[in-house]
Protein backbone atom coordinates (compact mmCIF):
# COMPACT_ATOMS: atom_id res chain seq x y z
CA UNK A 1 19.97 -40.45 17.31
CA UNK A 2 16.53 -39.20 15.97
CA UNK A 3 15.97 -38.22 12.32
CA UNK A 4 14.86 -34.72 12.33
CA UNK A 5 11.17 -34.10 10.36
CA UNK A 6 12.92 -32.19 7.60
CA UNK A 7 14.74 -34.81 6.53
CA UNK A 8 11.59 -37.31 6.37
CA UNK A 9 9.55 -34.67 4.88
CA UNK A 10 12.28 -33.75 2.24
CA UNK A 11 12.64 -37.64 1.35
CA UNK A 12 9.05 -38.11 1.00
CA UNK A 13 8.76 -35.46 -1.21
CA UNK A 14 11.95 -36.50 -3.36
CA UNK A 15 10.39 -40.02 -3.65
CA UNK A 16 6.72 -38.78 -4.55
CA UNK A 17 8.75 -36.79 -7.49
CA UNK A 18 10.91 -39.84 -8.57
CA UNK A 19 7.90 -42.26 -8.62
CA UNK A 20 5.67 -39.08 -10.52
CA UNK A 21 8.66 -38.72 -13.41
CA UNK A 22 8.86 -42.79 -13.57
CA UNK A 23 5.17 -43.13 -13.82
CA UNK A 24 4.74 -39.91 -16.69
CA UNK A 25 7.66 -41.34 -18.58
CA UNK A 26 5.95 -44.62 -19.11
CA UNK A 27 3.13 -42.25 -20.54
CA UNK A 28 0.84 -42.88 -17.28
CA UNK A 29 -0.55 -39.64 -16.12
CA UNK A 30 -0.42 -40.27 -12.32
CA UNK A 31 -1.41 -36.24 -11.13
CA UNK A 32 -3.95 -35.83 -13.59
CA UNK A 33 -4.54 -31.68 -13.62
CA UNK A 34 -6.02 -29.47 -16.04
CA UNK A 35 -4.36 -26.42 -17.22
CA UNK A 36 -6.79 -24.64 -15.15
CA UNK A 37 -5.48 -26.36 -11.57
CA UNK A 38 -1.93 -26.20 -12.73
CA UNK A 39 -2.85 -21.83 -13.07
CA UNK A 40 -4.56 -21.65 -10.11
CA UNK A 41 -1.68 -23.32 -8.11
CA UNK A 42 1.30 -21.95 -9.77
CA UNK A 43 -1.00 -18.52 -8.94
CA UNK A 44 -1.47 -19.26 -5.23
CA UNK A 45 1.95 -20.06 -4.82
CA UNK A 46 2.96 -16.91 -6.03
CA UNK A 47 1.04 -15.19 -3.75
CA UNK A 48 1.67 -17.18 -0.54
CA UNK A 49 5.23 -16.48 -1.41
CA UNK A 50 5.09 -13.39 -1.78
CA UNK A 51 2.88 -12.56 1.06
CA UNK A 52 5.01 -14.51 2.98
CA UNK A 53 8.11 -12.63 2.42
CA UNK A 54 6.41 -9.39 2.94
CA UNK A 55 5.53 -10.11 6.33
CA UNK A 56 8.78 -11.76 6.88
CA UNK A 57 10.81 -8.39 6.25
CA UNK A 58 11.04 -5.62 8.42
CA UNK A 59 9.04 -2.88 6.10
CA UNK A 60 9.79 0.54 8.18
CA UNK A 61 7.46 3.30 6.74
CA UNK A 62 7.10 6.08 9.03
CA UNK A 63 10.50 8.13 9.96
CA UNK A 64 10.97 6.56 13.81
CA UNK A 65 11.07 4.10 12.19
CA UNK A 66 13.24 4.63 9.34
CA UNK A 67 15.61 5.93 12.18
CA UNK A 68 15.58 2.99 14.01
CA UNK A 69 16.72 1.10 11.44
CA UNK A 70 19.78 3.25 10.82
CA UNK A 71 20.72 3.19 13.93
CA UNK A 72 20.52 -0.92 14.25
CA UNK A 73 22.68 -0.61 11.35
CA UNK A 74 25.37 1.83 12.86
CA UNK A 75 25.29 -0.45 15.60
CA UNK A 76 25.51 -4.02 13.53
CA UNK A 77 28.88 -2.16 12.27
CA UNK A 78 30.34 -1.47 15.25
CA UNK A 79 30.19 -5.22 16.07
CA UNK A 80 27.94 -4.07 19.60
C-alpha cells in the first residue's frame, strides 16, 4: 500500500509547525520575519485565495447564461 502525497505533505507541514512552536517557546526565533513580510504574506494569501475561488465558481453574467444555470438546477432536482 502506498502513502498518498497528501498525507506526507500534511505531516511535514504538522511537524515544521510543532518543531516552530517548540523552538519560539524556548524564546528562539526560528522564522525570523518582520512585520512587513508577515503583511505582505498574510496580503498575498488573501488574494490568491480569493482569486482562486473566483475562478473556481461558475460566475454566469450574461442571461444564456443565467438560463442555463436554472435550468441545470431544475434538472439537479429532478434527480436526471
Amino acid at each position: 500500500m502506498k502513502i498518498k502525497t497528501e498525507t506526507v505533505v500534511r505531516t511535514a507541514c504538522l511537524a515544521l509547525a510543532l518543531v516552530n512552536q517548540v523552538l519560539t517557546a524556548l524564546g528562539k526565533s526560528p522564522l525570523d520575519f518582520g512585520e512587513n513580510e508577515v503583511n505582505e504574506l498574510v496580503s498575498s494569501a488573501v488574494v490568491i485565495v480569493t482569486a482562486a475561488a473566483a475562478w473556481w465558481k461558475n460566475n454566469s453574467f450574461t442571461s444564456a447564461a443565467l438560463i442555463a444555470d436554472e435550468r441545470l438546477e431544475q434538472l439537479r432536482g429532478k434527480n436526471i
